[in-house]
PDB file of N, CA and C in Angstrom:
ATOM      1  N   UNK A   1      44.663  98.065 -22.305  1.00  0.00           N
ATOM      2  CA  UNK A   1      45.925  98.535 -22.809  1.00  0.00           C
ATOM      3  C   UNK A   1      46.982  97.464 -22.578  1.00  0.00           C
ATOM      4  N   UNK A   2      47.910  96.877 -23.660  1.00  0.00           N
ATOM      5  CA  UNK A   2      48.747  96.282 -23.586  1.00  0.00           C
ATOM      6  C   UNK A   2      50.212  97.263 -22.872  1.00  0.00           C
ATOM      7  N   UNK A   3      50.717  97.120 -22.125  1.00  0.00           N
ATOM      8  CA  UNK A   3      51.892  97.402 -21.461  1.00  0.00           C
ATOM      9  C   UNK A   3      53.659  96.162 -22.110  1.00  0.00           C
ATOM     10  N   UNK A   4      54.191  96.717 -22.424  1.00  0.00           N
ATOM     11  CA  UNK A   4      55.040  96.145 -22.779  1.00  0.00           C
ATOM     12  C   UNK A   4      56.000  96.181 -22.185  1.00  0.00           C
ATOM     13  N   UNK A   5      56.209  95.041 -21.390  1.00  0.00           N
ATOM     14  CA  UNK A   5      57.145  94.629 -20.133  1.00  0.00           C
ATOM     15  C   UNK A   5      58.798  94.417 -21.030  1.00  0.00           C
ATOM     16  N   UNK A   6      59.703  94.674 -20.492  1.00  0.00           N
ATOM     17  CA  UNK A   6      60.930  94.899 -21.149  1.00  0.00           C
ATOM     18  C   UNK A   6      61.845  93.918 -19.633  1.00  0.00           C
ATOM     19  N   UNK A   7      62.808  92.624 -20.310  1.00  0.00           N
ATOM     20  CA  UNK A   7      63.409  92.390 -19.047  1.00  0.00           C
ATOM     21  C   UNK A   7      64.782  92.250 -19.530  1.00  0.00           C
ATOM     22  N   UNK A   8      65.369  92.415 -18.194  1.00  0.00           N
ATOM     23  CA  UNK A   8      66.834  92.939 -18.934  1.00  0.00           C
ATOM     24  C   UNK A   8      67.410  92.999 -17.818  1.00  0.00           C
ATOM     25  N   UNK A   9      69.095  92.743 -17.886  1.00  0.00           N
ATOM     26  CA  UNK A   9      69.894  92.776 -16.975  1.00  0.00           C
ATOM     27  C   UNK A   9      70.917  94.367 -16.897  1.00  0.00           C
ATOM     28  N   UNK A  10      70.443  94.079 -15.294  1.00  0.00           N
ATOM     29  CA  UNK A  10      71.078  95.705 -14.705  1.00  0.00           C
ATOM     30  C   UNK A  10      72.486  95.518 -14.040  1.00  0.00           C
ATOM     31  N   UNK A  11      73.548  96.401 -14.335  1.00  0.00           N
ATOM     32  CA  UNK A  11      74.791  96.472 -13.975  1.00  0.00           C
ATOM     33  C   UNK A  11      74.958  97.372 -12.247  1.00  0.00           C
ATOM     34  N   UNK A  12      75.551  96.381 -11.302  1.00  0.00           N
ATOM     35  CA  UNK A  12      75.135  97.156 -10.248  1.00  0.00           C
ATOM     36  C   UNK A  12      76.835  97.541  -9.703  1.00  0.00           C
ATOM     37  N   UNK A  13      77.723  96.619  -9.959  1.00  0.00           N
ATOM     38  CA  UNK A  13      78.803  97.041  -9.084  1.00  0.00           C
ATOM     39  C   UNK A  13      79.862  96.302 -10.675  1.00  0.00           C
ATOM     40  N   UNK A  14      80.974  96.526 -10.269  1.00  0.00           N
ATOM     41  CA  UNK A  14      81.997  95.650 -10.296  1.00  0.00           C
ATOM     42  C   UNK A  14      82.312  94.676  -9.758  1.00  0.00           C
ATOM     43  N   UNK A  15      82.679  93.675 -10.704  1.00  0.00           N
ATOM     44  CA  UNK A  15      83.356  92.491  -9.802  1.00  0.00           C
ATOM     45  C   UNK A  15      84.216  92.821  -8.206  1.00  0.00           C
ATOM     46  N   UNK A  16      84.885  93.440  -8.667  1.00  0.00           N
ATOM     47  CA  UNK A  16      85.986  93.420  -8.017  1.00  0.00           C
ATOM     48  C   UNK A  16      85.784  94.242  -6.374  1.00  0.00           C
ATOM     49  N   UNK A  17      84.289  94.587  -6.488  1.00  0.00           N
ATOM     50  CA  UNK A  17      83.752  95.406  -5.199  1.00  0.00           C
ATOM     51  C   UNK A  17      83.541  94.215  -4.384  1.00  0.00           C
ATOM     52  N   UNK A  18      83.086  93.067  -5.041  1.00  0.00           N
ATOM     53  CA  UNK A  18      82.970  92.107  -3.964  1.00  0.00           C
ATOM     54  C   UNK A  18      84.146  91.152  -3.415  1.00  0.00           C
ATOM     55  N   UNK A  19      83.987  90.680  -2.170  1.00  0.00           N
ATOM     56  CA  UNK A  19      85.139  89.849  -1.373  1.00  0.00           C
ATOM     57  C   UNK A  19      84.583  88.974  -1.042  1.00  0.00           C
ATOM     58  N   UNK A  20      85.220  87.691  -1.274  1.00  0.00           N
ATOM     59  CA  UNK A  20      84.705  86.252  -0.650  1.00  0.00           C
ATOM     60  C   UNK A  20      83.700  86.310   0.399  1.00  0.00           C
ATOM     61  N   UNK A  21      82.612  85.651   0.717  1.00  0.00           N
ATOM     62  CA  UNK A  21      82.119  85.772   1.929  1.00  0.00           C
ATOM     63  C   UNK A  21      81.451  86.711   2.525  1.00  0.00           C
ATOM     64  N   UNK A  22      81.515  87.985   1.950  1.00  0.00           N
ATOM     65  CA  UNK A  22      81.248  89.376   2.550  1.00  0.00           C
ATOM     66  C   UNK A  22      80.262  89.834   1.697  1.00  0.00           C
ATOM     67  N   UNK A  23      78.800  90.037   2.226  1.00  0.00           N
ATOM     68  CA  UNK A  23      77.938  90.481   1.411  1.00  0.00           C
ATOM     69  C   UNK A  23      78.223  92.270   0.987  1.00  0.00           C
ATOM     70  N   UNK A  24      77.675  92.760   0.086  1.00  0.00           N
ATOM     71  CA  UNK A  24      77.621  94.066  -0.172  1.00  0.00           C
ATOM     72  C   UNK A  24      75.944  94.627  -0.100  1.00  0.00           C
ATOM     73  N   UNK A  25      75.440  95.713  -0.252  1.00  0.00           N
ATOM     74  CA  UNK A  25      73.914  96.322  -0.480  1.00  0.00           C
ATOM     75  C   UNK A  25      73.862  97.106  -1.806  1.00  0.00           C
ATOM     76  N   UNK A  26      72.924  96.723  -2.934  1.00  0.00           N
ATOM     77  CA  UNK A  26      72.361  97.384  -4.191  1.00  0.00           C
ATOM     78  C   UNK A  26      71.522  97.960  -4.311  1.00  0.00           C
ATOM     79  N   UNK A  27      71.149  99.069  -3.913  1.00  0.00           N
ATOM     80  CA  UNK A  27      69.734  99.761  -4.230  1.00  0.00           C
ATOM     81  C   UNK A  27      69.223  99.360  -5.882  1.00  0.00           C
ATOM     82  N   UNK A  28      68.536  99.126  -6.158  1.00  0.00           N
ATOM     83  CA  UNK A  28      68.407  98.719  -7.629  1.00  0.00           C
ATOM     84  C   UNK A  28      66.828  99.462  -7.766  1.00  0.00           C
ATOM     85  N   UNK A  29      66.245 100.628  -7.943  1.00  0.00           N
ATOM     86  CA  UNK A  29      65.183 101.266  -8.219  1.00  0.00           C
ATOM     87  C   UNK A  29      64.738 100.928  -6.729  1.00  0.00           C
ATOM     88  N   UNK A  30      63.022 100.791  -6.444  1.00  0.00           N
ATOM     89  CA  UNK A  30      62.859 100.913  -4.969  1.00  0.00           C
ATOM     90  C   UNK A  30      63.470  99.874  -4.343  1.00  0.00           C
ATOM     91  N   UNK A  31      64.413  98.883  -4.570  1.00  0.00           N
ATOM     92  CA  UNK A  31      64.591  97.521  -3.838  1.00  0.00           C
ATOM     93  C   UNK A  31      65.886  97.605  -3.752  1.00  0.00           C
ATOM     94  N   UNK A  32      66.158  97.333  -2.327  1.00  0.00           N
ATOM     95  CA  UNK A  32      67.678  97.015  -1.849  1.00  0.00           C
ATOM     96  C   UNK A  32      67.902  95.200  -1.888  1.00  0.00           C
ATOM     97  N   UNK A  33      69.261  94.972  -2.693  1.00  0.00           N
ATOM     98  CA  UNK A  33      69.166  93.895  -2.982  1.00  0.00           C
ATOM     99  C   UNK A  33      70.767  93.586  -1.964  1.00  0.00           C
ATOM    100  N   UNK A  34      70.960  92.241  -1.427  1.00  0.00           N
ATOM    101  CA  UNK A  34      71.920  92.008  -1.005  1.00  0.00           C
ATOM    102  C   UNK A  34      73.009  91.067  -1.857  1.00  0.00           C
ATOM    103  N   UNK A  35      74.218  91.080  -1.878  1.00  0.00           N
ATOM    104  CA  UNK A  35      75.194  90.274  -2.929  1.00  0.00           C
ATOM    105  C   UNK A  35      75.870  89.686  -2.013  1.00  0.00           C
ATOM    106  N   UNK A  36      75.781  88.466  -2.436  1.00  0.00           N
ATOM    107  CA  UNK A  36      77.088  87.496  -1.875  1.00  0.00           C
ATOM    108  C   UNK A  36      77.880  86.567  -2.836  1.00  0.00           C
ATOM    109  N   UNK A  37      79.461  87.088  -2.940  1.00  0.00           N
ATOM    110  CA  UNK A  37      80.539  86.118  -3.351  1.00  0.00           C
ATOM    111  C   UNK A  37      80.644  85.257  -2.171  1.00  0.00           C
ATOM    112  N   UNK A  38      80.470  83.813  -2.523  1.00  0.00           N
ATOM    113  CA  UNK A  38      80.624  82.616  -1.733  1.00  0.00           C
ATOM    114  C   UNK A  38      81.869  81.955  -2.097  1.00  0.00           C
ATOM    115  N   UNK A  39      83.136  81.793  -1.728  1.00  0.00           N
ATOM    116  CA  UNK A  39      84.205  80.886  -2.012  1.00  0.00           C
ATOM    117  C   UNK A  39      83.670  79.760  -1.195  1.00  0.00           C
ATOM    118  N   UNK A  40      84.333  78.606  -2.269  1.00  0.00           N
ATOM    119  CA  UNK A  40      83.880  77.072  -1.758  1.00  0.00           C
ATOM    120  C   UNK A  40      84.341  76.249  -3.244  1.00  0.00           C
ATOM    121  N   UNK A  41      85.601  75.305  -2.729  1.00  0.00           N
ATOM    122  CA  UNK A  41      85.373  73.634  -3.500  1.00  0.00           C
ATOM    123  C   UNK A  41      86.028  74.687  -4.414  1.00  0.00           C
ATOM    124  N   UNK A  42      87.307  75.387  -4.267  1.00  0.00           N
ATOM    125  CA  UNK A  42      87.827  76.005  -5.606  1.00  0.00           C
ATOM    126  C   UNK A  42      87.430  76.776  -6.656  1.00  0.00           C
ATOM    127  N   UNK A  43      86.133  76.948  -6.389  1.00  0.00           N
ATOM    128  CA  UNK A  43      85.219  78.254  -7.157  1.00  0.00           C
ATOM    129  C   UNK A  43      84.468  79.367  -6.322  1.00  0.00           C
ATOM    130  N   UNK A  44      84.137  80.578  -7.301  1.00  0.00           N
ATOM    131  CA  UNK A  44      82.910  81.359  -6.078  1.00  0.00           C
ATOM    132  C   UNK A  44      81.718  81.198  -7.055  1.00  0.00           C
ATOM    133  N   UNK A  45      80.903  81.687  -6.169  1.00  0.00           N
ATOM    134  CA  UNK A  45      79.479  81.841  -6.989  1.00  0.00           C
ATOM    135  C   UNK A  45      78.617  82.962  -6.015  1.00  0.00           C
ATOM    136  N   UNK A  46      78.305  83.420  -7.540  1.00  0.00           N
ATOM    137  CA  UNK A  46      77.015  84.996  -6.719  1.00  0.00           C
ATOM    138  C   UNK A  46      75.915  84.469  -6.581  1.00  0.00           C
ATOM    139  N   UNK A  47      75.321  84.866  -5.161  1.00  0.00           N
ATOM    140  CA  UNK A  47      73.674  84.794  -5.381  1.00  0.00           C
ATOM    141  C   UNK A  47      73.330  86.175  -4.763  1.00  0.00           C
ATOM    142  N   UNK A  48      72.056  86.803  -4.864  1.00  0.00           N
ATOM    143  CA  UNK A  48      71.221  87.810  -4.754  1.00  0.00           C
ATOM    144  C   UNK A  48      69.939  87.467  -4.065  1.00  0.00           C
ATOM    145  N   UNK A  49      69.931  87.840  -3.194  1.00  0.00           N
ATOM    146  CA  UNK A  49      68.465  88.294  -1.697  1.00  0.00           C
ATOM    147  C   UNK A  49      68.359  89.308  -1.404  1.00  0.00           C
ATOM    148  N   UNK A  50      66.869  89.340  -1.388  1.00  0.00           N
ATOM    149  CA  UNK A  50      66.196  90.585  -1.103  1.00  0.00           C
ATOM    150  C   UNK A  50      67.275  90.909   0.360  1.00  0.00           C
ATOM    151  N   UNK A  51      67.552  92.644   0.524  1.00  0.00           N
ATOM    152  CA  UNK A  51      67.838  92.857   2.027  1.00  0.00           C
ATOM    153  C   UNK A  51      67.388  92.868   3.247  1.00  0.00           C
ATOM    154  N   UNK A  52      66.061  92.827   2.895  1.00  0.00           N
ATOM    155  CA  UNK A  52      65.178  93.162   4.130  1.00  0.00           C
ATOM    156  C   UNK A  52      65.010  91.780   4.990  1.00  0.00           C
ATOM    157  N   UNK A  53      65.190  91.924   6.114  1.00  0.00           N
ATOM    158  CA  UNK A  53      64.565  90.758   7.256  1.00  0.00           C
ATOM    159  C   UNK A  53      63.621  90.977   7.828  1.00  0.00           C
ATOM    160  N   UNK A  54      63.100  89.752   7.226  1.00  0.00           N
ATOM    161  CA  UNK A  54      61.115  89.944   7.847  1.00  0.00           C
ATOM    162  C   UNK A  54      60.944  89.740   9.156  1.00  0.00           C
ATOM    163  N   UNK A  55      61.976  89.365   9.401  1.00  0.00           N
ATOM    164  CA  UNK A  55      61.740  89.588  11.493  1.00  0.00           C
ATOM    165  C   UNK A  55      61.715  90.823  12.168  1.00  0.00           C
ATOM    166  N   UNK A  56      62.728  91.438  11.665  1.00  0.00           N
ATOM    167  CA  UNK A  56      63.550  92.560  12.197  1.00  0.00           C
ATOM    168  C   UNK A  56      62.820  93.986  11.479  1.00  0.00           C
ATOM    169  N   UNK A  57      62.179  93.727  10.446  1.00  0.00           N
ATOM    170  CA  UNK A  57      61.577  94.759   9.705  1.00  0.00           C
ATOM    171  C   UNK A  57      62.830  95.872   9.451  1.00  0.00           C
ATOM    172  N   UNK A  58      64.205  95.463   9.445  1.00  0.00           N
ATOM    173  CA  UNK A  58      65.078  95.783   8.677  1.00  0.00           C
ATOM    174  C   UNK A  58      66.401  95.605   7.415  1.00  0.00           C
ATOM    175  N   UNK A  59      66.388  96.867   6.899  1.00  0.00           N
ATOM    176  CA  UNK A  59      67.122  95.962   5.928  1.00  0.00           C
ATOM    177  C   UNK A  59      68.689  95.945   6.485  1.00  0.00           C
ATOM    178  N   UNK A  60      69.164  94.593   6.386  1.00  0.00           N
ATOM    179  CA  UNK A  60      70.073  94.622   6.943  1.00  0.00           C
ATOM    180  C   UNK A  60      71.033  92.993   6.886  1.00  0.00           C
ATOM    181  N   UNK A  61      70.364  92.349   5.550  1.00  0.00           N
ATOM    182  CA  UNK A  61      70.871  90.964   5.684  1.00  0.00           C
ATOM    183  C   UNK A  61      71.916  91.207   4.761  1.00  0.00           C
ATOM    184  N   UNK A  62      72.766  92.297   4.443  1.00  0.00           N
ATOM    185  CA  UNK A  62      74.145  92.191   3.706  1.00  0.00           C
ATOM    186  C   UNK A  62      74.941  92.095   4.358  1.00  0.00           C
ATOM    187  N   UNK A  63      74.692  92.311   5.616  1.00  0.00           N
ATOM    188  CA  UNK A  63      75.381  92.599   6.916  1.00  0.00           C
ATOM    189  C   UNK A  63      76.118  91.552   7.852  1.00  0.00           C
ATOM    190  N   UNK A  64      74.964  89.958   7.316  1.00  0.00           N
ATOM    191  CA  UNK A  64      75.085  89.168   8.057  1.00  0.00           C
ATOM    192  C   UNK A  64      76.419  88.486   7.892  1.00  0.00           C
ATOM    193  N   UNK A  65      76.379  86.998   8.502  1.00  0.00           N
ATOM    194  CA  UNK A  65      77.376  86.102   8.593  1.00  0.00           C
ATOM    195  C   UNK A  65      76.830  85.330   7.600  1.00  0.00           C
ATOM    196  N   UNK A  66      77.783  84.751   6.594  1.00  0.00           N
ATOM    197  CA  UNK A  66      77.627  83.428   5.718  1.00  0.00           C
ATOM    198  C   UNK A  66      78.205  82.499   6.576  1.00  0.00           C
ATOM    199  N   UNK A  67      77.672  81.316   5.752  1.00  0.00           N
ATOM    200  CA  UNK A  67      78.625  79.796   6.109  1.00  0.00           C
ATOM    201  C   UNK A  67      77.706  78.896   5.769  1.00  0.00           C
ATOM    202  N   UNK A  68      77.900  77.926   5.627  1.00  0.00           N
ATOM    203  CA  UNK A  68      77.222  76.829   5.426  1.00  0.00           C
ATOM    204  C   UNK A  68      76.499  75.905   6.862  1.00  0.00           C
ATOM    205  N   UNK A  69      75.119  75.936   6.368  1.00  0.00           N
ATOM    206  CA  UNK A  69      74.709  74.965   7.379  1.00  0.00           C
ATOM    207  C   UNK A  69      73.336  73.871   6.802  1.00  0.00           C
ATOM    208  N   UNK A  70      73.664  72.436   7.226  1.00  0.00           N
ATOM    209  CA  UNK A  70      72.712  71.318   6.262  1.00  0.00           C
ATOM    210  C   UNK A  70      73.308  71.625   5.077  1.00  0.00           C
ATOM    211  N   UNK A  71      74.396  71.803   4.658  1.00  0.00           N
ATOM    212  CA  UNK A  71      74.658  71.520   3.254  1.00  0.00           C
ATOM    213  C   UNK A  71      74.429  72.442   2.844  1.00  0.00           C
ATOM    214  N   UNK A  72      73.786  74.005   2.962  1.00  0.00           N
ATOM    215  CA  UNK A  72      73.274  74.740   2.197  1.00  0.00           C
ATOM    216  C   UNK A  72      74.021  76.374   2.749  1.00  0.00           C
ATOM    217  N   UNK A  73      73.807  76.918   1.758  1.00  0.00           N
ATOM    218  CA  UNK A  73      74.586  78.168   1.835  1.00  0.00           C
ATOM    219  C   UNK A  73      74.043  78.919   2.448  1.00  0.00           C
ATOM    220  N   UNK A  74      73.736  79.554   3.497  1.00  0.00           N
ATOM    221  CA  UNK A  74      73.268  80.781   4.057  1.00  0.00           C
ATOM    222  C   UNK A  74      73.723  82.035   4.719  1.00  0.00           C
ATOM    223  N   UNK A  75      72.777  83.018   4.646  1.00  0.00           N
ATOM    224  CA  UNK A  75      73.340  84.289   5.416  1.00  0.00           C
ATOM    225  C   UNK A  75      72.709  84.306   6.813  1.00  0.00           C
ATOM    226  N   UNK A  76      73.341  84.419   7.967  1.00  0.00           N
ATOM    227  CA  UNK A  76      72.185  84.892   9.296  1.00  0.00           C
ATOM    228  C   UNK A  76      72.020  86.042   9.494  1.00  0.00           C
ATOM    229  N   UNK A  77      70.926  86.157   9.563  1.00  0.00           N
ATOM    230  CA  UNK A  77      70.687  88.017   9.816  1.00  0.00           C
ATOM    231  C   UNK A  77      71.549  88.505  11.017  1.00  0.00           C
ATOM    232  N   UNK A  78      71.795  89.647  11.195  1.00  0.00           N
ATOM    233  CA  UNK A  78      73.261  90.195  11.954  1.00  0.00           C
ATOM    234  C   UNK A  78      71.520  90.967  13.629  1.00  0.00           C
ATOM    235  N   UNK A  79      70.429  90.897  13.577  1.00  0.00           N
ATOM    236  CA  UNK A  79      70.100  90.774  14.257  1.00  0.00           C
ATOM    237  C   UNK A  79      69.105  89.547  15.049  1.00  0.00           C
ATOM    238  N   UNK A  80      68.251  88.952  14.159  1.00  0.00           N
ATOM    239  CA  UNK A  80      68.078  87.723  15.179  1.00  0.00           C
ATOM    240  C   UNK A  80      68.298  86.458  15.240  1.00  0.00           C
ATOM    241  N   UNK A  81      69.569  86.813  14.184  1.00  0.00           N
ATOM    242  CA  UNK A  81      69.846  85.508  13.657  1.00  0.00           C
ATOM    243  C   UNK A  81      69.168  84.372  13.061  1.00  0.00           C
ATOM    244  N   UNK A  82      68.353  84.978  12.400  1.00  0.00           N
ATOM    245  CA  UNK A  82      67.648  83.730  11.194  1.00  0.00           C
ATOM    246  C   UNK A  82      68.706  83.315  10.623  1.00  0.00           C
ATOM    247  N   UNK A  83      68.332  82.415   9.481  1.00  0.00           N
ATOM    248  CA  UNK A  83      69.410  81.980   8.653  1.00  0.00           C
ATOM    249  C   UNK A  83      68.457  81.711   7.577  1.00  0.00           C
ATOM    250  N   UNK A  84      68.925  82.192   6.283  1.00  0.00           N
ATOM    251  CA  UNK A  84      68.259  82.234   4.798  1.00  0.00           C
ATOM    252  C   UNK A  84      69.155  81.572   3.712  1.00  0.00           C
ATOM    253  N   UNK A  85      68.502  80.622   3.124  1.00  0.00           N
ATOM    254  CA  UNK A  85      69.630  79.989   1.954  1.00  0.00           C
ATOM    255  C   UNK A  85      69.646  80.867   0.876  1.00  0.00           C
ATOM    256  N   UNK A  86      70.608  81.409   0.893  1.00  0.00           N
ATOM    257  CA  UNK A  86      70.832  81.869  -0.631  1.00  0.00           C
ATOM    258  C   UNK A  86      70.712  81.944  -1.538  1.00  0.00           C
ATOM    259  N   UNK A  87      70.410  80.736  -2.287  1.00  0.00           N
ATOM    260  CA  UNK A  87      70.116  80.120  -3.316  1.00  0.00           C
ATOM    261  C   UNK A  87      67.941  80.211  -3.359  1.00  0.00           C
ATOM    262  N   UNK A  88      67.710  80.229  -2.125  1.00  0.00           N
ATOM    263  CA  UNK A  88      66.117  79.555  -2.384  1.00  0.00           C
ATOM    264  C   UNK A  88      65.360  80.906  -1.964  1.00  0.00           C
ATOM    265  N   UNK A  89      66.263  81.455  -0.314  1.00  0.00           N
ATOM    266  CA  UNK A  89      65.445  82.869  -0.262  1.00  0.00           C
ATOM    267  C   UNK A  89      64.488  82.222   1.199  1.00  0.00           C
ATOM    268  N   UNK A  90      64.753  80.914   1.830  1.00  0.00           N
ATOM    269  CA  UNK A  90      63.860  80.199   2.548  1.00  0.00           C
ATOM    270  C   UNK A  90      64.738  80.808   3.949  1.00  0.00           C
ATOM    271  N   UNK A  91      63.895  80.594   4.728  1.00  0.00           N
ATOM    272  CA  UNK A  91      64.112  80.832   6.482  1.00  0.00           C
ATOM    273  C   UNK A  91      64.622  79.388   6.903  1.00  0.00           C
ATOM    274  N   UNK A  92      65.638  78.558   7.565  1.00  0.00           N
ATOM    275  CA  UNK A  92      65.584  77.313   7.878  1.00  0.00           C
ATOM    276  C   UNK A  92      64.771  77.534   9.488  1.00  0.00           C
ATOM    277  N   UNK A  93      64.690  78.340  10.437  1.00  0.00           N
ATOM    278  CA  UNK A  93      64.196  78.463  11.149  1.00  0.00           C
ATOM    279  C   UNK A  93      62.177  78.731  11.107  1.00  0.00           C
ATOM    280  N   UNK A  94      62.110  79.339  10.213  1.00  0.00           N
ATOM    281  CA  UNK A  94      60.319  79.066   9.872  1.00  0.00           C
ATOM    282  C   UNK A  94      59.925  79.204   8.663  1.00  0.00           C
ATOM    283  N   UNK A  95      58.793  79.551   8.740  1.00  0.00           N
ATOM    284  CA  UNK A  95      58.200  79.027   7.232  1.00  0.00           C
ATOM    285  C   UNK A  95      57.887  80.651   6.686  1.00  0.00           C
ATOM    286  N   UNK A  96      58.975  81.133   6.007  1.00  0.00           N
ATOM    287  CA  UNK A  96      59.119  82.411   5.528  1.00  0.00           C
ATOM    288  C   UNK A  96      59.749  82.184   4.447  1.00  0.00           C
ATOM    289  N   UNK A  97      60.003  82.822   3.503  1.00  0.00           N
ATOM    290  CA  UNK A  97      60.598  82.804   2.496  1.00  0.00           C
ATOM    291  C   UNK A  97      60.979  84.429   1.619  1.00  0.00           C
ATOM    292  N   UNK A  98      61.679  84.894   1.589  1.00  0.00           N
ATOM    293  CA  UNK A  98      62.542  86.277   1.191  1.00  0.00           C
ATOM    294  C   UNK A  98      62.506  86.269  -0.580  1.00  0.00           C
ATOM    295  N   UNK A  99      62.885  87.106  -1.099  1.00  0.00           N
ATOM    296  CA  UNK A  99      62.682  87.052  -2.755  1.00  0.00           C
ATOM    297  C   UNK A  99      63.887  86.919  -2.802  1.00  0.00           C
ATOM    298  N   UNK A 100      64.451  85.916  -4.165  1.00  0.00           N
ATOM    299  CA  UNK A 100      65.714  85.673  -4.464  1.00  0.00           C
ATOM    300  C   UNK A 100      65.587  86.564  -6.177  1.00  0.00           C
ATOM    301  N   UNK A 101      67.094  86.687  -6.275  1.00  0.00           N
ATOM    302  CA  UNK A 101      67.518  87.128  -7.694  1.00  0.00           C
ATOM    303  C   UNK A 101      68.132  86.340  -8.749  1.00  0.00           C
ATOM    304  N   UNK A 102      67.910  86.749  -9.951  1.00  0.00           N
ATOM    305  CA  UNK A 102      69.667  86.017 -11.493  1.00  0.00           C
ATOM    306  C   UNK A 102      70.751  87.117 -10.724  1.00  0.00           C
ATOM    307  N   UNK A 103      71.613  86.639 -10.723  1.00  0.00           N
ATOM    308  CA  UNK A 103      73.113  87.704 -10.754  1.00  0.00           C
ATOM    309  C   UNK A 103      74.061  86.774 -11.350  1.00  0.00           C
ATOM    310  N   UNK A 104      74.966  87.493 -11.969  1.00  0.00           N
ATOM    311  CA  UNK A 104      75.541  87.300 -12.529  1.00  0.00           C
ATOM    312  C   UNK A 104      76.729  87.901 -12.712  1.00  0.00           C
ATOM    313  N   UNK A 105      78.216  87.429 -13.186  1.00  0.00           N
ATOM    314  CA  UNK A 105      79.236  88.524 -13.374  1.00  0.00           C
ATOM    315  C   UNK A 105      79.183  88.205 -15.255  1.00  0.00           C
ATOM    316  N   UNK A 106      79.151  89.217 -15.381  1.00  0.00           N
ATOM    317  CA  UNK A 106      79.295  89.830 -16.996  1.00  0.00           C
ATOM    318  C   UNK A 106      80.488  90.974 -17.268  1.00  0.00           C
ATOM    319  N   UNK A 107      81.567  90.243 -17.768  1.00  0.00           N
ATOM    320  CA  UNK A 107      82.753  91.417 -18.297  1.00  0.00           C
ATOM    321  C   UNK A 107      83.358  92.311 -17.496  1.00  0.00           C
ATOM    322  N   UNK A 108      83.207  91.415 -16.683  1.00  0.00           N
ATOM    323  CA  UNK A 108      84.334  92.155 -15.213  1.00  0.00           C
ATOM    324  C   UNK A 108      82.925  92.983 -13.751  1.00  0.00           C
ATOM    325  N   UNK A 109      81.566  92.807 -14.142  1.00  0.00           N
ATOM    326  CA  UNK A 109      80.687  94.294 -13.824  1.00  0.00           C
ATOM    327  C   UNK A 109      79.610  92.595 -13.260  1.00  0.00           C
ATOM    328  N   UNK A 110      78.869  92.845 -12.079  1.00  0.00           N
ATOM    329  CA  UNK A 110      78.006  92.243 -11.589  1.00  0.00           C
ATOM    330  C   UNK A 110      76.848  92.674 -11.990  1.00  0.00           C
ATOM    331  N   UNK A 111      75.581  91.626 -12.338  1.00  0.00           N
ATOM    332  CA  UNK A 111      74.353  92.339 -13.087  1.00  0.00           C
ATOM    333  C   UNK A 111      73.177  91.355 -12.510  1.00  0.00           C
ATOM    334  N   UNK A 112      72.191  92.051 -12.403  1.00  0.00           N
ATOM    335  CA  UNK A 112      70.793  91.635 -11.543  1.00  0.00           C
ATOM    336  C   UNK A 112      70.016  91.259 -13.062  1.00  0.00           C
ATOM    337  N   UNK A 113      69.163  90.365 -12.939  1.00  0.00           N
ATOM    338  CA  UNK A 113      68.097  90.571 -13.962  1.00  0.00           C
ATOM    339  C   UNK A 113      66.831  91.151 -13.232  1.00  0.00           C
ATOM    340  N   UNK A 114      66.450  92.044 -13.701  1.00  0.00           N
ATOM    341  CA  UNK A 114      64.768  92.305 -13.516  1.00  0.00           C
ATOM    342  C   UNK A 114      63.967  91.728 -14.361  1.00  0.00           C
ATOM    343  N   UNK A 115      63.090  91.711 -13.837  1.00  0.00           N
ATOM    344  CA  UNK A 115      61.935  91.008 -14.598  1.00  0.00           C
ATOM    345  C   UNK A 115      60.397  91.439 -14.171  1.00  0.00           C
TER     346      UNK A 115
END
């Protein structure tokens, strides 16, 4: 049986729910997704990580601290303090790696792609 996969972008918040720096949490069907507006260099930019911390076996990385470290954008988990780049979804502390997302702002409304 052919299954016909459909991919498409999902509307999760408003812009305007998010604040510089401060992640938010998306349930998006079974997956909690985490959002971060990053201000930096006169622009922001969204990225999207899975919530869950594979250390901690909780979800809970919307929670964390951003900032930059090696050049790269990350969140630290708010319990053992990993640190995950944003952009890649990588552990700089071990060899783990988290699922990253597309996000996007579209017409004022923040949107995930599934796929």
């Amino acid at each position: 049986m052919n299954a016909k996969v459909e991919l498409q972008w999902v509307t999760v918040c408003s812009a305007s729910d998010l604040l510089p720096n401060l992640g938010v949490c998306a349930r998006v069907g079974n997956k909690q997704v985490a959002i971060f507006k990053i201000a930096e260099q006169g622009k922001t930019s969204l990225y999207a990580i899975d919530n869950h911390d594979p250390f901690s076996d909780a979800n809970v990385l919307s929670r964390g601290i951003v900032g930059d470290l090696k050049g790269r954008n990350v969140v630290a988990s708010p319990i053992y303090k990993h640190h995950f780049d944003l952009a890649t979804g990588e552990c700089l502390e071990d060899d783990v790696k988290i699922p990253v997302y597309q996000v996007r702002e579209n017409g004022g409304q923040v949107e995930l792609f599934l796929g």
